[in-house]
N, C-alpha and C. Protein backbone atom coordinates (compact mmCIF):
# COMPACT_ATOMS: atom_id res chain seq x y z
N UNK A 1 7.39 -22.00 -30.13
CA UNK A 1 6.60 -21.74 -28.94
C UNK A 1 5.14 -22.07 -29.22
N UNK A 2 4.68 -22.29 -28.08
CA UNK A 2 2.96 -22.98 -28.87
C UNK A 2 2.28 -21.76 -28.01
N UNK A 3 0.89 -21.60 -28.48
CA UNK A 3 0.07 -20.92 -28.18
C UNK A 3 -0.32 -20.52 -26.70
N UNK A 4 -0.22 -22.04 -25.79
CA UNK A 4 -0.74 -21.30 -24.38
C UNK A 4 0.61 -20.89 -23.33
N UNK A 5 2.10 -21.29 -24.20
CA UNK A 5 3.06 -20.90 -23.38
C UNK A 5 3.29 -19.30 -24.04
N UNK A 6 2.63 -18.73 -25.08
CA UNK A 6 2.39 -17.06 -25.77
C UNK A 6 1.82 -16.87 -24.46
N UNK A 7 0.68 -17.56 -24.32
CA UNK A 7 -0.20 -17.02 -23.50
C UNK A 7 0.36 -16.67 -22.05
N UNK A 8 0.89 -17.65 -21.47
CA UNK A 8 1.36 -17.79 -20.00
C UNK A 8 2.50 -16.76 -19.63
N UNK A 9 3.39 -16.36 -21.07
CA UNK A 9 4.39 -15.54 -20.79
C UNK A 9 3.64 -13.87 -20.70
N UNK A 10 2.55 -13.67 -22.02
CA UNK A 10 1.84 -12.38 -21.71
C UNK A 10 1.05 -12.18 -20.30
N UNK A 11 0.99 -13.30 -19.87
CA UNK A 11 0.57 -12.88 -18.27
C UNK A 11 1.56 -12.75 -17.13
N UNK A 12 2.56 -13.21 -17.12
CA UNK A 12 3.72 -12.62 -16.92
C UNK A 12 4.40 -11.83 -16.69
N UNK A 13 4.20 -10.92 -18.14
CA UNK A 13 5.04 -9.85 -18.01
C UNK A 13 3.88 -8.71 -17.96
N UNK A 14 2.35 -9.09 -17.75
CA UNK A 14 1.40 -7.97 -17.08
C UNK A 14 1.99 -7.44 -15.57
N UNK A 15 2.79 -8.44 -15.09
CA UNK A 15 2.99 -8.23 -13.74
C UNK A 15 4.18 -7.30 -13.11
N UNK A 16 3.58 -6.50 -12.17
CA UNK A 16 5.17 -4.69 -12.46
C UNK A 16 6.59 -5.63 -12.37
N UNK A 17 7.31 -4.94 -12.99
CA UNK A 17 8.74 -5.56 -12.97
C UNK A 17 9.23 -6.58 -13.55
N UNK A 18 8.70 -7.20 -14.90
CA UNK A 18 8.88 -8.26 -14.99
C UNK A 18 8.27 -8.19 -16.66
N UNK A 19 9.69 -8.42 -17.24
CA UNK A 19 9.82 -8.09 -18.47
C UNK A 19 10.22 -9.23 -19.16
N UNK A 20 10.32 -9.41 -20.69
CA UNK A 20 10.36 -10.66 -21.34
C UNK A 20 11.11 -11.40 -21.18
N UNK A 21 11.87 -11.06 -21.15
CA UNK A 21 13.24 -12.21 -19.95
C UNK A 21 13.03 -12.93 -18.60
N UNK A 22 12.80 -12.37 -18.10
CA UNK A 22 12.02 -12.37 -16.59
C UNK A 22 10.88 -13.02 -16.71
N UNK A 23 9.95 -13.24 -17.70
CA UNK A 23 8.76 -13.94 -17.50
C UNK A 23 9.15 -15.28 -18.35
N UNK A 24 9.78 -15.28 -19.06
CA UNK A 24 10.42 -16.34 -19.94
C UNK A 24 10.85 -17.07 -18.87
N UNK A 25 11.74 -17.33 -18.25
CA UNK A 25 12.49 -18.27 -17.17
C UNK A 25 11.72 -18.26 -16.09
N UNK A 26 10.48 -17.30 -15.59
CA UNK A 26 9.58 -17.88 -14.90
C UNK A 26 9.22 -19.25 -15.36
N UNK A 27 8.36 -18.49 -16.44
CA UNK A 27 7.74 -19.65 -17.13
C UNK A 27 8.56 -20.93 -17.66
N UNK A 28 9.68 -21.23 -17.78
CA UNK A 28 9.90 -22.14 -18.50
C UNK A 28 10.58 -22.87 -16.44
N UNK A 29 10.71 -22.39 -15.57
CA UNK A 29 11.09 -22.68 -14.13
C UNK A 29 9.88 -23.51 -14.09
N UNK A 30 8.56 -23.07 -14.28
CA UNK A 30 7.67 -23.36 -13.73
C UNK A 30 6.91 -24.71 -14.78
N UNK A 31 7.27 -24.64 -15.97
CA UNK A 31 6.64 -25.66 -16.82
C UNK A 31 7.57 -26.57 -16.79
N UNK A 32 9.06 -26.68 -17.05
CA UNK A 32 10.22 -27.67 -17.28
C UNK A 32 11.00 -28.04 -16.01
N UNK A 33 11.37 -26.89 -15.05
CA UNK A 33 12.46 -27.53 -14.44
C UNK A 33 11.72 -27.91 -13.28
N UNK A 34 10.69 -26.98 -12.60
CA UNK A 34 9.59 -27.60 -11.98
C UNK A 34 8.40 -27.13 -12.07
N UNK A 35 7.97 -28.44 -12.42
CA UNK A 35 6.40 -28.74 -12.92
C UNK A 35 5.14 -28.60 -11.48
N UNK A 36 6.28 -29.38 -10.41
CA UNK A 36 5.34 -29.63 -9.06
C UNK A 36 4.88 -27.82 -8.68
N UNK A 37 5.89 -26.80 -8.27
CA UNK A 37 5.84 -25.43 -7.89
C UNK A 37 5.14 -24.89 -8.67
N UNK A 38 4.83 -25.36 -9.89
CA UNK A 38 3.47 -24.50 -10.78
C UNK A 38 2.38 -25.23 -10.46
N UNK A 39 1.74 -25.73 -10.04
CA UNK A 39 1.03 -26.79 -9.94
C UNK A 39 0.80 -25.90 -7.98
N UNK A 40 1.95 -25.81 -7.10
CA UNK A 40 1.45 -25.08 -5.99
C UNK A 40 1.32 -23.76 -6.09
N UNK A 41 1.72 -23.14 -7.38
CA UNK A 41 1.73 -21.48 -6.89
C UNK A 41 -0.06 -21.23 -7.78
N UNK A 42 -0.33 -22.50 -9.04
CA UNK A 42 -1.53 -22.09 -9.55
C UNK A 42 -3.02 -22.64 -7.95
N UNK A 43 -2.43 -23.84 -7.60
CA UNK A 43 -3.35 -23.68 -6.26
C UNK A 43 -3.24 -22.48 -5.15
N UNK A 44 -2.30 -21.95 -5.08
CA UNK A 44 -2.83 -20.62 -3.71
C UNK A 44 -3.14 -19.37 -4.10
N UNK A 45 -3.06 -19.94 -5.69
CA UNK A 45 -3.78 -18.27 -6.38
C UNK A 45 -5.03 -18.32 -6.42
N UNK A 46 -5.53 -20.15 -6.54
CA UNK A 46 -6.99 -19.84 -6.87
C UNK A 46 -7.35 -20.16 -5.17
N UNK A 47 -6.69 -20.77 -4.60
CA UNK A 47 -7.07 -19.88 -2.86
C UNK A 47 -7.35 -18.87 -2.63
N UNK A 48 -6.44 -18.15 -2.89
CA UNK A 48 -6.29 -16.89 -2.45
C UNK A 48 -7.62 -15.89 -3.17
N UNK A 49 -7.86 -16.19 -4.35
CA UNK A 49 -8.75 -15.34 -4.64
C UNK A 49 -10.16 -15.60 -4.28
N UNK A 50 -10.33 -16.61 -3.55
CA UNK A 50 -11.68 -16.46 -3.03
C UNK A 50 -12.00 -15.75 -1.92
N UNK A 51 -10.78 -15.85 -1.02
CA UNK A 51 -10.74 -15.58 0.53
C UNK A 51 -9.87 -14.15 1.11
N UNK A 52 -9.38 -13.43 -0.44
CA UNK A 52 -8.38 -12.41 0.37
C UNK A 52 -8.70 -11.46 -0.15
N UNK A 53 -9.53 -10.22 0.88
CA UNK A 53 -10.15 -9.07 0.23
C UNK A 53 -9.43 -7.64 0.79
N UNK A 54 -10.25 -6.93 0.25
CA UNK A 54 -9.61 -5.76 1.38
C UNK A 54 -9.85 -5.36 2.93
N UNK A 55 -9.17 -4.89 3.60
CA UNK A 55 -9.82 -4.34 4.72
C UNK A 55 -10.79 -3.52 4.94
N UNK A 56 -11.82 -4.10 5.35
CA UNK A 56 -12.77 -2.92 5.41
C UNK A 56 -12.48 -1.15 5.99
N UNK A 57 -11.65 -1.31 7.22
CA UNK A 57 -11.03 -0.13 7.66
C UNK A 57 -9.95 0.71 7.18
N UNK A 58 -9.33 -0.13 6.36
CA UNK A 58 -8.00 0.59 5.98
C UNK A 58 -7.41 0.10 4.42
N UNK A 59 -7.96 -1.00 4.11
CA UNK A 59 -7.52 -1.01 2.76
C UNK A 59 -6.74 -2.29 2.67
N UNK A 60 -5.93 -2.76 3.78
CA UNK A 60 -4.78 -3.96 3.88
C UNK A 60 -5.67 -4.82 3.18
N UNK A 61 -4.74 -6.31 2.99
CA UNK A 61 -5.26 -7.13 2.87
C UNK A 61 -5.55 -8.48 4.19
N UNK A 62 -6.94 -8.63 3.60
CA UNK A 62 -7.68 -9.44 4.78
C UNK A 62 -8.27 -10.86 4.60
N UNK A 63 -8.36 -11.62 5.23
CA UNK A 63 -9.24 -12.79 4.42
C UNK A 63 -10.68 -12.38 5.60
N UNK A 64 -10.78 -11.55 6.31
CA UNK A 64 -12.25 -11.45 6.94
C UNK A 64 -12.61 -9.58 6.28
N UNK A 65 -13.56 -9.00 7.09
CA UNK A 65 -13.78 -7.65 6.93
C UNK A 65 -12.81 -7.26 7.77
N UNK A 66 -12.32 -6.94 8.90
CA UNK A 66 -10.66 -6.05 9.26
C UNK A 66 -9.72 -6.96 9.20
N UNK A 67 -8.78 -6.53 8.68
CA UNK A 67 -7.31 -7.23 9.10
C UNK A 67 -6.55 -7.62 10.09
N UNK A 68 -5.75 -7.86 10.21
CA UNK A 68 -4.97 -8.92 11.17
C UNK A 68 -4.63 -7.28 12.08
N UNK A 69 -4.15 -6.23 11.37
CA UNK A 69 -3.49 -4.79 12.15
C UNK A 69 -4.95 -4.10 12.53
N UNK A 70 -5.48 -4.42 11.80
CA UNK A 70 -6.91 -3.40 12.69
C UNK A 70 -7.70 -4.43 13.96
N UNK A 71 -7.53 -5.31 13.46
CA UNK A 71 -7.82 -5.98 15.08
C UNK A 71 -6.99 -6.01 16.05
N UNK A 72 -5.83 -5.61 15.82
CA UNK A 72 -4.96 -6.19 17.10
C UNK A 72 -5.40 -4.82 18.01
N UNK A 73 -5.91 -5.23 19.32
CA UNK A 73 -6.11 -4.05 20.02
C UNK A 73 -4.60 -3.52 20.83
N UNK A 74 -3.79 -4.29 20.59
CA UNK A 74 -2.57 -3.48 20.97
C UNK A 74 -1.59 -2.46 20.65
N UNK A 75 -2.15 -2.35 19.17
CA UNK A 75 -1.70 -0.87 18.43
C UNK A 75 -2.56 0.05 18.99
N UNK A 76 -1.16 1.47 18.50
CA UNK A 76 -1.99 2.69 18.79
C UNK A 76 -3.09 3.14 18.31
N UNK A 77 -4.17 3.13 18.98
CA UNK A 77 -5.13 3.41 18.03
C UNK A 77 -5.55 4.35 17.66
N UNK A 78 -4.67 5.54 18.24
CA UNK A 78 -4.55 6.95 17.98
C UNK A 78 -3.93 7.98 16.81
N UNK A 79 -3.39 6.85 16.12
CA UNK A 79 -2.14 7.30 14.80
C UNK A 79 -2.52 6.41 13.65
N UNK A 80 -2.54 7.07 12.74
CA UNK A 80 -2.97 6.55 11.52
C UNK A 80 -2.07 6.86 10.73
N UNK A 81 -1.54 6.38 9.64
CA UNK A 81 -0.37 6.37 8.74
C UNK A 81 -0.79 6.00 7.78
N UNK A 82 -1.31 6.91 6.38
CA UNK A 82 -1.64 6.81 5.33
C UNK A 82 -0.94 6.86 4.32
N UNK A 83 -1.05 5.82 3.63
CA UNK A 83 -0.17 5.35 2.57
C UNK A 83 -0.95 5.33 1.17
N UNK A 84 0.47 4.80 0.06
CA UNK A 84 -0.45 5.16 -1.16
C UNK A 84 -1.01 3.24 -1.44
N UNK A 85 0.06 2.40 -1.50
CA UNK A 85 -0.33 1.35 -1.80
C UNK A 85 0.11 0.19 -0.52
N UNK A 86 -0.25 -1.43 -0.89
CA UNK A 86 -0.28 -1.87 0.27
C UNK A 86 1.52 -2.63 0.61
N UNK A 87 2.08 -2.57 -0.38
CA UNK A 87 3.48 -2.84 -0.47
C UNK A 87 4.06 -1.58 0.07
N UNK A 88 3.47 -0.88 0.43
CA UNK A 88 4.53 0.15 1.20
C UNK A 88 3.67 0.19 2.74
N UNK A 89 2.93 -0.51 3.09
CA UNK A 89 2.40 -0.76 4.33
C UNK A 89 3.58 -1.69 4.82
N UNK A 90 3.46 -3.20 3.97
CA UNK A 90 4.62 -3.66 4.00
C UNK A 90 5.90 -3.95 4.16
N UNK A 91 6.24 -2.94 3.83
CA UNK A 91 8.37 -2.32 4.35
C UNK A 91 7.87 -1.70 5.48
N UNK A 92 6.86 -0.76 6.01
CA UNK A 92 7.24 -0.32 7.56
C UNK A 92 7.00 -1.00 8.27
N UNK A 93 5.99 -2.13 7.72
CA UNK A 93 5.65 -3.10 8.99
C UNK A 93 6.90 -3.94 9.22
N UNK A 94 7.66 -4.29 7.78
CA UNK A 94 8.94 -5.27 8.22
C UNK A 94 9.92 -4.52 8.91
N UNK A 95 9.92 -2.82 8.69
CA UNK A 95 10.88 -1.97 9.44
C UNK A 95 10.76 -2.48 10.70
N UNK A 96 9.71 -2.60 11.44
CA UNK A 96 9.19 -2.84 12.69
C UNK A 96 9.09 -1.62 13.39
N UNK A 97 9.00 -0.63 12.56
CA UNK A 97 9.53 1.43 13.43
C UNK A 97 8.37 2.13 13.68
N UNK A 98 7.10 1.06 13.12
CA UNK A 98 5.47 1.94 13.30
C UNK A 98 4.64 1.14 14.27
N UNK A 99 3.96 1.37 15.11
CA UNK A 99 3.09 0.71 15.74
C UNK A 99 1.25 1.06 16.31
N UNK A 100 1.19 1.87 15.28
CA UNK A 100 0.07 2.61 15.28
C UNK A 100 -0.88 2.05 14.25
N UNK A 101 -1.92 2.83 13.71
CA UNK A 101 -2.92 1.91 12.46
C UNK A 101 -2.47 2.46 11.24
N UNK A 102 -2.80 1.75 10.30
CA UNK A 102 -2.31 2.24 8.70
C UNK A 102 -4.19 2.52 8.03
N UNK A 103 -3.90 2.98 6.69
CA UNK A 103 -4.24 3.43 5.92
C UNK A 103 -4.06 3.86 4.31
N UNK A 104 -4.80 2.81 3.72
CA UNK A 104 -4.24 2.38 2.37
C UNK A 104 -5.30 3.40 1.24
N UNK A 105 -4.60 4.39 0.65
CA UNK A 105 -5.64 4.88 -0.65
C UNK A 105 -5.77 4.26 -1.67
N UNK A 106 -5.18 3.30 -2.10
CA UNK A 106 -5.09 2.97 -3.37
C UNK A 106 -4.01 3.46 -4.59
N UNK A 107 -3.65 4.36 -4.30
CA UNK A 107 -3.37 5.45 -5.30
C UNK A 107 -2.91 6.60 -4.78
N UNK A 108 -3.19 7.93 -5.66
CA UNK A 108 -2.84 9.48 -5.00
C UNK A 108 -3.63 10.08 -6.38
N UNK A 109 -4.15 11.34 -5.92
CA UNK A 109 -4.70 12.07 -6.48
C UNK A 109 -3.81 12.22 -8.04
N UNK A 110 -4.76 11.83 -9.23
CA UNK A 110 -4.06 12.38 -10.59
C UNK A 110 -4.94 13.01 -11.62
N UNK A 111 -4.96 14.25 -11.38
CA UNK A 111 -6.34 14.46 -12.50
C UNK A 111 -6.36 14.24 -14.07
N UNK A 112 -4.43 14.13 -14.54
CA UNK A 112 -4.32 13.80 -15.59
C UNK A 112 -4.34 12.52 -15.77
N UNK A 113 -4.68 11.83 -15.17
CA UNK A 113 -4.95 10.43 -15.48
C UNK A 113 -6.58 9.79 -15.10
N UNK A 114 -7.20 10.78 -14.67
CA UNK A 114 -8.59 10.60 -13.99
C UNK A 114 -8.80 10.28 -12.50
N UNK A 115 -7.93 10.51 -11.79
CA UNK A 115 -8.25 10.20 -10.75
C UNK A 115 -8.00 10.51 -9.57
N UNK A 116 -9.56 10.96 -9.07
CA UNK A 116 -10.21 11.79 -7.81
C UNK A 116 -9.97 11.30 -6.55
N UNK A 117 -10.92 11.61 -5.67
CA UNK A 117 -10.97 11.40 -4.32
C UNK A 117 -11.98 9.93 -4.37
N UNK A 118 -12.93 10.11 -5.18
CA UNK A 118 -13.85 9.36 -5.47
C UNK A 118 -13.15 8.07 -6.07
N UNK A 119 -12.25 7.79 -6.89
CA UNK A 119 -11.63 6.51 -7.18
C UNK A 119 -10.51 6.15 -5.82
N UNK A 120 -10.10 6.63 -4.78
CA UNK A 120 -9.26 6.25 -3.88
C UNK A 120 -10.00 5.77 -2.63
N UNK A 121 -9.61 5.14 -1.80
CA UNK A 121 -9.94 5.08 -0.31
C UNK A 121 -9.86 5.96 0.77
N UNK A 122 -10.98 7.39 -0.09
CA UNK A 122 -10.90 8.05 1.07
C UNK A 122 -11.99 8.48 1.56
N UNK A 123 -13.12 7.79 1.20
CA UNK A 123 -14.53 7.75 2.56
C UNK A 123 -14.61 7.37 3.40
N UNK A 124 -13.69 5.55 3.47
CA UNK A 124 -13.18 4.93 4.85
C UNK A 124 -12.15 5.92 5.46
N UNK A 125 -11.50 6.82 5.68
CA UNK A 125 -10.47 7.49 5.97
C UNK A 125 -11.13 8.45 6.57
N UNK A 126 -12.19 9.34 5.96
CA UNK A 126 -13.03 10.17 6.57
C UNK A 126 -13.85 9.75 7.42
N UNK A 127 -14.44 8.23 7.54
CA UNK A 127 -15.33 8.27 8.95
C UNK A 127 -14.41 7.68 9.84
N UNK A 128 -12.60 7.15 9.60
CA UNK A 128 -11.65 6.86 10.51
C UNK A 128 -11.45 8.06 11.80
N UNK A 129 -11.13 9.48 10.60
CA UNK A 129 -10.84 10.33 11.53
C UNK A 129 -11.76 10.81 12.50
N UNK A 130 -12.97 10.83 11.49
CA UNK A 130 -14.17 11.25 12.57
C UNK A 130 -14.31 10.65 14.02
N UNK A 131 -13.57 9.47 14.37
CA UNK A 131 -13.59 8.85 15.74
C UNK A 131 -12.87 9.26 16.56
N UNK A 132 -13.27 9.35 18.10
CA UNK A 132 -12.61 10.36 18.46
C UNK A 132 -11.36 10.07 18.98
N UNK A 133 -11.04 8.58 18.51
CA UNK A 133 -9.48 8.06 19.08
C UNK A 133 -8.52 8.36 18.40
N UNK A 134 -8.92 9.56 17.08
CA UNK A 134 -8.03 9.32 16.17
C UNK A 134 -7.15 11.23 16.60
N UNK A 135 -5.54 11.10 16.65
CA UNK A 135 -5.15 12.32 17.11
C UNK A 135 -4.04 12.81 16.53
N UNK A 136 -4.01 11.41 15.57
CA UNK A 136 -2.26 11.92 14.55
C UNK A 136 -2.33 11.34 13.24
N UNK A 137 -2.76 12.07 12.08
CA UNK A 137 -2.23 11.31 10.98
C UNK A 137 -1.23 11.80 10.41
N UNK A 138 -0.55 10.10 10.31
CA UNK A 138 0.94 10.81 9.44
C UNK A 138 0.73 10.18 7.91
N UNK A 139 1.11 11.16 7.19
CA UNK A 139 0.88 11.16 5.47
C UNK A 139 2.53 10.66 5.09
N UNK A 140 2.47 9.29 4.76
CA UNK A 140 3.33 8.89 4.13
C UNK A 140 3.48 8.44 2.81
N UNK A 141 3.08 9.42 1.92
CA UNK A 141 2.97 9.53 0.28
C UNK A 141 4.24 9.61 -0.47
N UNK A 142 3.81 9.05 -1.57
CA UNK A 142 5.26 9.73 -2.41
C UNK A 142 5.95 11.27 -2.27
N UNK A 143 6.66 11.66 -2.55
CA UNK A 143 7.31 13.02 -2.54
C UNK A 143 7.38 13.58 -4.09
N UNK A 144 6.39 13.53 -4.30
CA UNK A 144 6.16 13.98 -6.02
C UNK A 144 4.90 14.78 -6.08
N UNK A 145 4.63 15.51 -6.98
CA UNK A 145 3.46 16.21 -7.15
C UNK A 145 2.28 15.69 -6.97
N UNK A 146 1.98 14.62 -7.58
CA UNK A 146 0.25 13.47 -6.91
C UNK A 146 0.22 14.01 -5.23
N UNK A 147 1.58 12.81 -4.83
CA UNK A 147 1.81 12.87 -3.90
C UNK A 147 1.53 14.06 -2.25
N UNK A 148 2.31 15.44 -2.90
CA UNK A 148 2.00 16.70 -2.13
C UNK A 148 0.21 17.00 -2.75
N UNK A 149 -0.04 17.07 -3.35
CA UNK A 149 -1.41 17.41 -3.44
C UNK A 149 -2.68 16.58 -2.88
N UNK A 150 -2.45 14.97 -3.47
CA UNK A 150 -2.98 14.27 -2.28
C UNK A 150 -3.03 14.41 -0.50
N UNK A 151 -1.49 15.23 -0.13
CA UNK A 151 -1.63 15.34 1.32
C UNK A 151 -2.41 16.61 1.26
N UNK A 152 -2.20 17.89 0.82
CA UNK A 152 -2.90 19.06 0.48
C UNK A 152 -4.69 18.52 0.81
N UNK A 153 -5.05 17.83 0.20
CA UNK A 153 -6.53 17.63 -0.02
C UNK A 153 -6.72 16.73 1.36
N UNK A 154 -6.14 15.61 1.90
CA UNK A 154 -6.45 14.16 2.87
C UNK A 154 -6.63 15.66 4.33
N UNK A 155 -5.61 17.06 4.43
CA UNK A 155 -5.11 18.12 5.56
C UNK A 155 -6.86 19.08 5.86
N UNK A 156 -7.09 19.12 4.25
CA UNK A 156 -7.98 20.24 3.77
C UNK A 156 -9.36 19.92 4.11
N UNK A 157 -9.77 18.30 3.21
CA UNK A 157 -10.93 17.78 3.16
C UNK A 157 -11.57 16.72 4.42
N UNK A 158 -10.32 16.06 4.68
CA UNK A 158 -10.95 14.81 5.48
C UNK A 158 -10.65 15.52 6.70
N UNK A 159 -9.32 15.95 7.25
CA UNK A 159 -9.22 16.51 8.35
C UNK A 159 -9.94 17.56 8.61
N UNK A 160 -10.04 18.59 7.90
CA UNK A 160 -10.40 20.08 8.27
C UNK A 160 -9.95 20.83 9.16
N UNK A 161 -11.11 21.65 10.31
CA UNK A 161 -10.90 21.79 11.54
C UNK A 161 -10.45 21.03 12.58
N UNK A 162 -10.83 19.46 12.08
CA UNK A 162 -10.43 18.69 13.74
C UNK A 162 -9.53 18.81 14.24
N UNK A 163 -9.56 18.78 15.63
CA UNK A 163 -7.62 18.74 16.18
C UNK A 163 -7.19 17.86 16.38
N UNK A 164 -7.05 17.37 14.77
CA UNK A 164 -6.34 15.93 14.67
C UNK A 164 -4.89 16.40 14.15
N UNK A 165 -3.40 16.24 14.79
CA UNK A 165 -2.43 16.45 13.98
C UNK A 165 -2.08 16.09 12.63
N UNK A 166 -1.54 16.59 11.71
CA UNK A 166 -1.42 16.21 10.57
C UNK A 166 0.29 15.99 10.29
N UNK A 167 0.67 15.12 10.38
CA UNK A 167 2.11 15.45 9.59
C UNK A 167 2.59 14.00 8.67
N UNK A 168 3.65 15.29 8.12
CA UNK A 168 4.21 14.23 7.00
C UNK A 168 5.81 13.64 6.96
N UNK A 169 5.93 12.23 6.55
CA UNK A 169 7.25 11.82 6.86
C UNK A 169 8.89 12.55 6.83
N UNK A 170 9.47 12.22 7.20
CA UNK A 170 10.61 13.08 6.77
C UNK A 170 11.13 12.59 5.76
N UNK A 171 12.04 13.36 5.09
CA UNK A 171 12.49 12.73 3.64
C UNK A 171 13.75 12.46 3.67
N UNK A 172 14.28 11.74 3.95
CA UNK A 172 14.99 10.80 3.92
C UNK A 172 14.95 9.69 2.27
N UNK A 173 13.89 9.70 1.95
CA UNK A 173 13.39 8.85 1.07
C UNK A 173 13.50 9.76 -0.40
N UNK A 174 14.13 9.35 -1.21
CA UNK A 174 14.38 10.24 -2.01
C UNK A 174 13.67 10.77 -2.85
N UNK A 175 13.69 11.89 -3.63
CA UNK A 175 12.26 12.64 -4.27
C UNK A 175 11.93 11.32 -5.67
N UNK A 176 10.77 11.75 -5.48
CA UNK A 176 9.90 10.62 -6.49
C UNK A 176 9.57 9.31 -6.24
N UNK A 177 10.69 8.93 -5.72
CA UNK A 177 10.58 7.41 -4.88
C UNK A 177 9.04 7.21 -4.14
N UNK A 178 9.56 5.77 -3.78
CA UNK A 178 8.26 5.86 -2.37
C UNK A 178 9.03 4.92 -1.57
N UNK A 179 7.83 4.53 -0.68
CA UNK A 179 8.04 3.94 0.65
C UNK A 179 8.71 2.11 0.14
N UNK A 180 8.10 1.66 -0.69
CA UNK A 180 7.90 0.24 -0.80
C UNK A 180 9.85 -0.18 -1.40
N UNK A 181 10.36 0.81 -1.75
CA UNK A 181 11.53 0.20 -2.35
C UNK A 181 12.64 1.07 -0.89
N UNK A 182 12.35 1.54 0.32
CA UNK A 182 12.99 2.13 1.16
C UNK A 182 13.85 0.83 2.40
N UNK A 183 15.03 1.29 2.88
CA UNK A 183 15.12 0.11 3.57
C UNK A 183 15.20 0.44 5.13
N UNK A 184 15.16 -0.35 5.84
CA UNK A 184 14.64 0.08 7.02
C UNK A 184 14.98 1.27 7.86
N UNK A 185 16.49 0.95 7.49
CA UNK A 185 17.18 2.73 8.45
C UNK A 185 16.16 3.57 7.43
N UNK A 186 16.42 3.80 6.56
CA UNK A 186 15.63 5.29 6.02
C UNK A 186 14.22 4.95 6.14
N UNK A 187 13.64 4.21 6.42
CA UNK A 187 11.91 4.62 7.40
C UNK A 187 11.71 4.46 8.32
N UNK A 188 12.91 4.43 9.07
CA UNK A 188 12.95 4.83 10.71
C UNK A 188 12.75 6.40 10.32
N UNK A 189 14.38 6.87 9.94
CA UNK A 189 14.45 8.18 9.86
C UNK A 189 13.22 9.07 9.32
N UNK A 190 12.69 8.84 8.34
CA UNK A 190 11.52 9.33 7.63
C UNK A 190 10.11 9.28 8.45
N UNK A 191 10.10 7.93 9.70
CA UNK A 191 9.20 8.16 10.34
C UNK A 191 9.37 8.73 11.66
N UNK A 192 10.36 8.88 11.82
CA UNK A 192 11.12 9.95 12.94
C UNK A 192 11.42 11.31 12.69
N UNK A 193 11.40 11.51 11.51
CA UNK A 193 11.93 12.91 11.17
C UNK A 193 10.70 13.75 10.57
N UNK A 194 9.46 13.22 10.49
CA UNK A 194 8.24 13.31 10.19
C UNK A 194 8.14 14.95 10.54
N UNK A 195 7.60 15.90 9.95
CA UNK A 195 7.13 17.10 10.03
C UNK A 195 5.58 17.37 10.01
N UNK A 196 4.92 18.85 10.77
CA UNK A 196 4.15 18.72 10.70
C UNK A 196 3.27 19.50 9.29
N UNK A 197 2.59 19.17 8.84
CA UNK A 197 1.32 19.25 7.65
C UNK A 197 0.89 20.47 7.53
């Protein structure tokens, strides 16, 4: 093996799911059997990274300041659905079962790992609710300890007093899991069976 195919495979298998086997036959797909598809996937990466940022409102990904879902004025603009990452924005949007605005943290509260309110996306979230169109957030977090405590704090801190509803998905989705590996019947159900906060 020579040095920059070491190299090409350790970048590889940086990527979730995708272990030395798995990056091996990437890589050797992409150097031997086709040369042309490496050659297009290394051009729309270095596309992509000039032009695809976050949403300013919610976290999605955007190539302007809001996204394609925060502009559309035909969603509800009354329901917000906060999530932990943007691959689980993803499965409900392909569910097709939500039609309201999302809301991406980044993450979920972990103090054993360092991380606050202050490392997540939740200052954009706090001047979301503050508007007065906003009348339902639904907390669609993992079902794990981060998870319940992150909703604990998003109920406590960002909401407070407002009489903004708070609720959280139904579980359907099994404990620990999340949203991004769910298939569509179970985030119907989970976003139908939603309880309140």
């Amino acid at each position: 093996m020579t040095p920059a195919y070491e190299k090409l495979l350790d970048a590889l298998k940086r990527l979730p799911g995708l272990g030395y086997r798995s990056a091996e036959r990437i890589a050797l797909r992409l150097l031997v059997e086709k040369p042309d598809l490496g050659k297009r996937v290394r051009q729309a990466l270095e596309e992509t990274e000039g032009c695809v940022q976050a949403c300013l409102d919610c976290g999605n990904l955007s190539e302007g300041d809001l996204c394609m879902l925060c502009s559309d004025e035909s969603r509800d603009q009354s329901t917000i659905c906060v999530l932990e990452h943007v691959p689980d924005l993803f499965s409900i949007e392909r569910a097709g079962v939500f039609r309201g605005l999302y809301h991406v943290l980044g993450g979920k509260l972990s103090p054993i790992h360092g991380i606050g309110p202050d490392e997540l996306n939740v200052k954009a979230l706090h001047r979301r609710v503050q508007r007065e169109t906003t009348k339902e957030l639904i907390l669609a977090l993992p079902n794990d300890v981060e998870g319940e405590a992150t909703c604990h704090y998003l109920q406590q801190e960002v909401v407070g007093d407002r009489s903004i509803e708070v609720s959280r998905i139904g579980f359907g989705i099994p404990s620990g899991a999340g949203v991004t590996y769910s298939d569509s019947t179970t985030l119907r159900s989970a976003l139908e069976g939603r309880n309140s906060y």
